[in-house]
N, C-alpha and C. Protein backbone atom coordinates (compact mmCIF):
# COMPACT_ATOMS: atom_id res chain seq x y z
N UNK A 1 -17.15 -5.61 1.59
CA UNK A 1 -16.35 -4.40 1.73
C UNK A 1 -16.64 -3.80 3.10
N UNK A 2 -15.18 -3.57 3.75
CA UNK A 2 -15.96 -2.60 4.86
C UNK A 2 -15.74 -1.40 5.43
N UNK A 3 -16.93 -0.87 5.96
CA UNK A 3 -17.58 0.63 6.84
C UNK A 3 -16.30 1.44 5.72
N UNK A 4 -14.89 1.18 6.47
CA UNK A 4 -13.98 2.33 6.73
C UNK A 4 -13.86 2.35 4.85
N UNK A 5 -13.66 1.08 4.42
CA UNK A 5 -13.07 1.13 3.06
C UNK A 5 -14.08 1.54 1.77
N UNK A 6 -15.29 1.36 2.59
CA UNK A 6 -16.46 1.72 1.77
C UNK A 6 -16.57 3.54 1.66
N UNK A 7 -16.78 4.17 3.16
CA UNK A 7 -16.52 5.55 3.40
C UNK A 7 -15.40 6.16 2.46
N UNK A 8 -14.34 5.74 2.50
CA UNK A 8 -12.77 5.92 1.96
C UNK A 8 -13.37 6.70 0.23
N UNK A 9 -13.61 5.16 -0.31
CA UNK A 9 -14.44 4.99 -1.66
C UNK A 9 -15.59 6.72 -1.68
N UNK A 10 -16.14 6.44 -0.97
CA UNK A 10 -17.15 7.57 -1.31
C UNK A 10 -16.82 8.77 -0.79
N UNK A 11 -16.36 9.27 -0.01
CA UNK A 11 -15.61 10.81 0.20
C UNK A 11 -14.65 10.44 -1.49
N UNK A 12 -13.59 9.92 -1.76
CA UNK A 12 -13.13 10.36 -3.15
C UNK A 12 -13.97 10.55 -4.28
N UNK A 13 -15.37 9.82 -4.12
CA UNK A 13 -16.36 10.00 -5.46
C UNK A 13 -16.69 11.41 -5.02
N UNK A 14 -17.12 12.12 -3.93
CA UNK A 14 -17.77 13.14 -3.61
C UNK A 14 -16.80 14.47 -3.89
N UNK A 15 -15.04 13.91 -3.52
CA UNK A 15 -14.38 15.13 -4.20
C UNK A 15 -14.47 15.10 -5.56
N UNK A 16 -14.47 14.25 -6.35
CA UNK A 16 -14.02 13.87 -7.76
C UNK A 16 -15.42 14.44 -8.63
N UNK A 17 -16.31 14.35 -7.75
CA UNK A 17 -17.76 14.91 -8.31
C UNK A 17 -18.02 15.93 -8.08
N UNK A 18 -17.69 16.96 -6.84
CA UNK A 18 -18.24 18.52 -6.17
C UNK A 18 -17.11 19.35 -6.08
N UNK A 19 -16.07 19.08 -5.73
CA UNK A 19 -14.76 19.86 -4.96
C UNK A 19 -14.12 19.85 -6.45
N UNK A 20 -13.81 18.94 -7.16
CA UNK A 20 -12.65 18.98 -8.11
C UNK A 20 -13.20 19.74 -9.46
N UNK A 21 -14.12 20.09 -9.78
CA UNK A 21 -14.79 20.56 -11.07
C UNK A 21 -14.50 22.23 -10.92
N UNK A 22 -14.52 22.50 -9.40
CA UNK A 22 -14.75 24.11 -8.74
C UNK A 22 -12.48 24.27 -8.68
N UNK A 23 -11.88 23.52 -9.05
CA UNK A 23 -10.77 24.07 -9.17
C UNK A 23 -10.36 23.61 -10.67
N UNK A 24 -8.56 24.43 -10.86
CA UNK A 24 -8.28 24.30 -12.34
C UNK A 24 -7.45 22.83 -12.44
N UNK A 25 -7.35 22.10 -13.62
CA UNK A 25 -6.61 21.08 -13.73
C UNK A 25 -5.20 21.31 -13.39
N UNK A 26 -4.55 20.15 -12.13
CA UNK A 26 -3.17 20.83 -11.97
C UNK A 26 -2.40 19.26 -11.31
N UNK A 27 -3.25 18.26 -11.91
CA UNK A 27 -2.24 16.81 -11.56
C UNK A 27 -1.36 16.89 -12.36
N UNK A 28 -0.38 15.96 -12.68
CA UNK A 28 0.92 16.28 -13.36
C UNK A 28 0.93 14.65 -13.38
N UNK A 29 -0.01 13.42 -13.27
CA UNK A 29 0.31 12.30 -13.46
C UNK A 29 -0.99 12.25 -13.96
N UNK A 30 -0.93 10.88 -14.53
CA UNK A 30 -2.08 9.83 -15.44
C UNK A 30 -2.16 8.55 -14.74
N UNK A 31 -3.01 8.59 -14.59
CA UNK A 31 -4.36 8.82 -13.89
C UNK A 31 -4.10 9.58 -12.80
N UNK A 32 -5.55 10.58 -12.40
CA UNK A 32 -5.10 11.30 -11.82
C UNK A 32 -4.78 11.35 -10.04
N UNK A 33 -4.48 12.21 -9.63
CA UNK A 33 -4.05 11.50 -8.25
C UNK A 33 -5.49 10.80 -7.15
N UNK A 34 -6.47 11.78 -7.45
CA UNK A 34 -7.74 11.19 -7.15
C UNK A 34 -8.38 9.62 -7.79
N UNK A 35 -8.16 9.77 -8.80
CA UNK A 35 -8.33 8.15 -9.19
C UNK A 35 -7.42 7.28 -8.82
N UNK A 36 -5.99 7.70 -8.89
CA UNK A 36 -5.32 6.59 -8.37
C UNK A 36 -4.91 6.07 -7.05
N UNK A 37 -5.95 6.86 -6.11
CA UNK A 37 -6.15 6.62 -4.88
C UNK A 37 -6.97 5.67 -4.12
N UNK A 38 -8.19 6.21 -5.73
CA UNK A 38 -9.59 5.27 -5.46
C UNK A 38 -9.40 3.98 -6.15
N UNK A 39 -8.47 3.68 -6.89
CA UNK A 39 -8.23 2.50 -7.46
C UNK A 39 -7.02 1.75 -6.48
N UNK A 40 -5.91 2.38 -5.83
CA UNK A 40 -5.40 1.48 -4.76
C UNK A 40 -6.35 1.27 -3.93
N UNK A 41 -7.02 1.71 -3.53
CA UNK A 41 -7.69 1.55 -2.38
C UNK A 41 -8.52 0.63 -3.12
N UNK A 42 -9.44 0.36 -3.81
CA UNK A 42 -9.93 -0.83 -4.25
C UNK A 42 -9.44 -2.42 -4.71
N UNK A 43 -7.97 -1.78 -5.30
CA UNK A 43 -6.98 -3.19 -5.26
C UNK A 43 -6.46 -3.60 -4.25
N UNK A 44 -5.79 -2.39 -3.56
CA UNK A 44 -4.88 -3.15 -2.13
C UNK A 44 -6.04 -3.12 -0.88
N UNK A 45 -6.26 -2.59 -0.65
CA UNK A 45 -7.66 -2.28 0.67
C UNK A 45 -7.27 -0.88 1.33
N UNK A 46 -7.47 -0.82 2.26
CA UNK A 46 -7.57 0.35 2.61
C UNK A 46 -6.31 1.11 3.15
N UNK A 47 -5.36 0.42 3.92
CA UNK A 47 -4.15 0.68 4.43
C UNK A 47 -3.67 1.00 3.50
N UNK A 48 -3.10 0.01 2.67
CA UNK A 48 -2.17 -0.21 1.50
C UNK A 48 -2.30 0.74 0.63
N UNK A 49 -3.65 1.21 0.31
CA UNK A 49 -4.34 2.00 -0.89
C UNK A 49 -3.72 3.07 -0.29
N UNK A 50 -4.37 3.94 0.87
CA UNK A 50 -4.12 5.26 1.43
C UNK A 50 -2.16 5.29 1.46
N UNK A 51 -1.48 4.43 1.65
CA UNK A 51 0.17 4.67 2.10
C UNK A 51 0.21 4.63 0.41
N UNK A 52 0.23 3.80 -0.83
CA UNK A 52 0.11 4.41 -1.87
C UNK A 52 -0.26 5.77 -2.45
N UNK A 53 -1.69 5.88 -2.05
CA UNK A 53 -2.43 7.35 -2.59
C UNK A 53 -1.64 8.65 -2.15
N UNK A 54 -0.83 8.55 -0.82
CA UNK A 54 -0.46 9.33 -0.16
C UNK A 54 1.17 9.55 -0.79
N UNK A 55 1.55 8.54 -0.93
CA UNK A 55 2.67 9.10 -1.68
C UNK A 55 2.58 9.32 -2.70
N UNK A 56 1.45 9.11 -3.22
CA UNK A 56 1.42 9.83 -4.69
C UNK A 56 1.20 11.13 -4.95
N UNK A 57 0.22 11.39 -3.69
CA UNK A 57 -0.13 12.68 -3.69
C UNK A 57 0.93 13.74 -3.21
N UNK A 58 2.18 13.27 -2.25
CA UNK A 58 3.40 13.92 -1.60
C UNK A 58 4.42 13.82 -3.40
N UNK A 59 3.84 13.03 -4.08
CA UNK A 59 5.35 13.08 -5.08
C UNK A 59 4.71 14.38 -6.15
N UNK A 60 3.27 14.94 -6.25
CA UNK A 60 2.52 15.45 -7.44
C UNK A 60 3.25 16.83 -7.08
N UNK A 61 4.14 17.41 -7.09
CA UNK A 61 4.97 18.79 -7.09
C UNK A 61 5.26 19.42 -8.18
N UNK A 62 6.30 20.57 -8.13
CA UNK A 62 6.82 21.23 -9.28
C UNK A 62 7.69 20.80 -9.30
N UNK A 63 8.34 19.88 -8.65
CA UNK A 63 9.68 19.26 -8.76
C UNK A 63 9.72 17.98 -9.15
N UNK A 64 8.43 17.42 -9.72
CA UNK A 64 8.64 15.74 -9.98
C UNK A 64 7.63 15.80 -11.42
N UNK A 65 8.50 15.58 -12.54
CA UNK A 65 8.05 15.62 -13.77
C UNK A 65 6.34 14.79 -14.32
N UNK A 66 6.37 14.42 -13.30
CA UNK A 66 4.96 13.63 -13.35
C UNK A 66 5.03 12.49 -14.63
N UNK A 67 3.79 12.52 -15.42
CA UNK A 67 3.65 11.16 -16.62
C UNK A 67 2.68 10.46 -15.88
N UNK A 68 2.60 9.16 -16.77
CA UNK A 68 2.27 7.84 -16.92
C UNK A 68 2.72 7.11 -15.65
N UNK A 69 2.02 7.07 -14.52
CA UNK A 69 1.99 5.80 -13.34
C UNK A 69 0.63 5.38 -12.95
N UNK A 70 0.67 4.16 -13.43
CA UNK A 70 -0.38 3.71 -13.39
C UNK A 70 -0.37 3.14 -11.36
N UNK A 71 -1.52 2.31 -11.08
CA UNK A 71 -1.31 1.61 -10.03
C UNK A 71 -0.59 0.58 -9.81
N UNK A 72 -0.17 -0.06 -9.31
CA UNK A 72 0.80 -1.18 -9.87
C UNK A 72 0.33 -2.54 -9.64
N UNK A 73 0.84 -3.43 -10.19
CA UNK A 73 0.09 -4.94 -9.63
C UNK A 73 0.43 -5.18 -8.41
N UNK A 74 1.40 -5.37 -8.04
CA UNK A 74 1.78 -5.43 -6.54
C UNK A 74 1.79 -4.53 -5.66
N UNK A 75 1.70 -5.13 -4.71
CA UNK A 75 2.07 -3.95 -4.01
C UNK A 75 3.77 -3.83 -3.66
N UNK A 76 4.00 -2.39 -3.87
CA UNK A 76 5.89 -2.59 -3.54
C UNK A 76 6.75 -2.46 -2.39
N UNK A 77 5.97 -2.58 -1.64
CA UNK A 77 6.54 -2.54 -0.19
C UNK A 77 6.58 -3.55 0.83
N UNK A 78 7.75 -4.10 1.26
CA UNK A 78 6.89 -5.29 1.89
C UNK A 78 7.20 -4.76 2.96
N UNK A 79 5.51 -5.01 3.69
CA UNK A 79 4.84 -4.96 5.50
C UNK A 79 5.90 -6.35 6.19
N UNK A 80 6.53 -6.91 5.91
CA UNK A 80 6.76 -8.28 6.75
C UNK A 80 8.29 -7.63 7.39
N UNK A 81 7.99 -8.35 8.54
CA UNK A 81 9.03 -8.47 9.41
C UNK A 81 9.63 -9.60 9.52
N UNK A 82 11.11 -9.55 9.81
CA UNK A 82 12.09 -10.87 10.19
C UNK A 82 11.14 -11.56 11.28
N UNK A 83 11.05 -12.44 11.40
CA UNK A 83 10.76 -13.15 12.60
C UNK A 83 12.35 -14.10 13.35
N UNK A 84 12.54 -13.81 14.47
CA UNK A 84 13.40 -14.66 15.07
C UNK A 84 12.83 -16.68 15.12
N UNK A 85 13.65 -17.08 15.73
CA UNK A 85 13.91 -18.45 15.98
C UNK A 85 13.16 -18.50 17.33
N UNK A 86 12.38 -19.70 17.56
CA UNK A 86 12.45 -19.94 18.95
C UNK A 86 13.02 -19.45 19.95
N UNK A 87 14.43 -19.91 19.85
CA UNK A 87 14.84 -20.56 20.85
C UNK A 87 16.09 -19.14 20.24
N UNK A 88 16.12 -18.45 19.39
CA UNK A 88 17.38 -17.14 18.79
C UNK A 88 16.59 -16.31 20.23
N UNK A 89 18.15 -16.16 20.60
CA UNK A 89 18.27 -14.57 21.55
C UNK A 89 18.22 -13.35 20.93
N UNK A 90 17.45 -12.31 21.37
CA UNK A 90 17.35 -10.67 20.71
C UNK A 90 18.92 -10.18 21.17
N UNK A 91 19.47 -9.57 20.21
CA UNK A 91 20.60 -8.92 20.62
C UNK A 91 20.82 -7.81 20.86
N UNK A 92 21.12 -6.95 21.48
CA UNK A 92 20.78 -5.64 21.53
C UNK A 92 22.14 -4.77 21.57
């Protein structure tokens, strides 16, 4: 595991243990947005985890009914780009 993804991991144990007990319950999903941050980030790695965690944490509003989202098996985004041909001209 490394430095960055290890750090990542332990600042969320340290909110989830000191910071989160000192406010009132107010996630609106299952599991909560703190766990399901620390669990992408342990399935996908660290990029992947945080662009997950982060939209999870941008969707947790008064405007998004929340529930049941778990992490998902995949990841749902695909990072890949077209690649051209050799010898294919860029068109612009």
């Amino acid at each position: 595991m490394g430095i960055a993804k290890k750090a990542a991991l332990k600042s969320i144990e340290f909110y989830k243990k000191h910071i989160s007990p000192l406010k009132p319950p107010s996630c609106r999903f299952t599991p909560t947005c703190s766990t399901y941050m620390y669990k992408s980030i342990e399935h996908f790695g660290l990029f992947r985890g945080l662009l997950l965690g982060t939209w999870r944490i941008l969707r947790c509003n008064p405007f998004n009914p929340g529930g049941e989202d778990p992490v998902p098996e995949e990841f749902p985004i695909s990072l890949s780009f077209p690649r051209r041909k050799k010898n294919e001209k860029v068109r612009y």
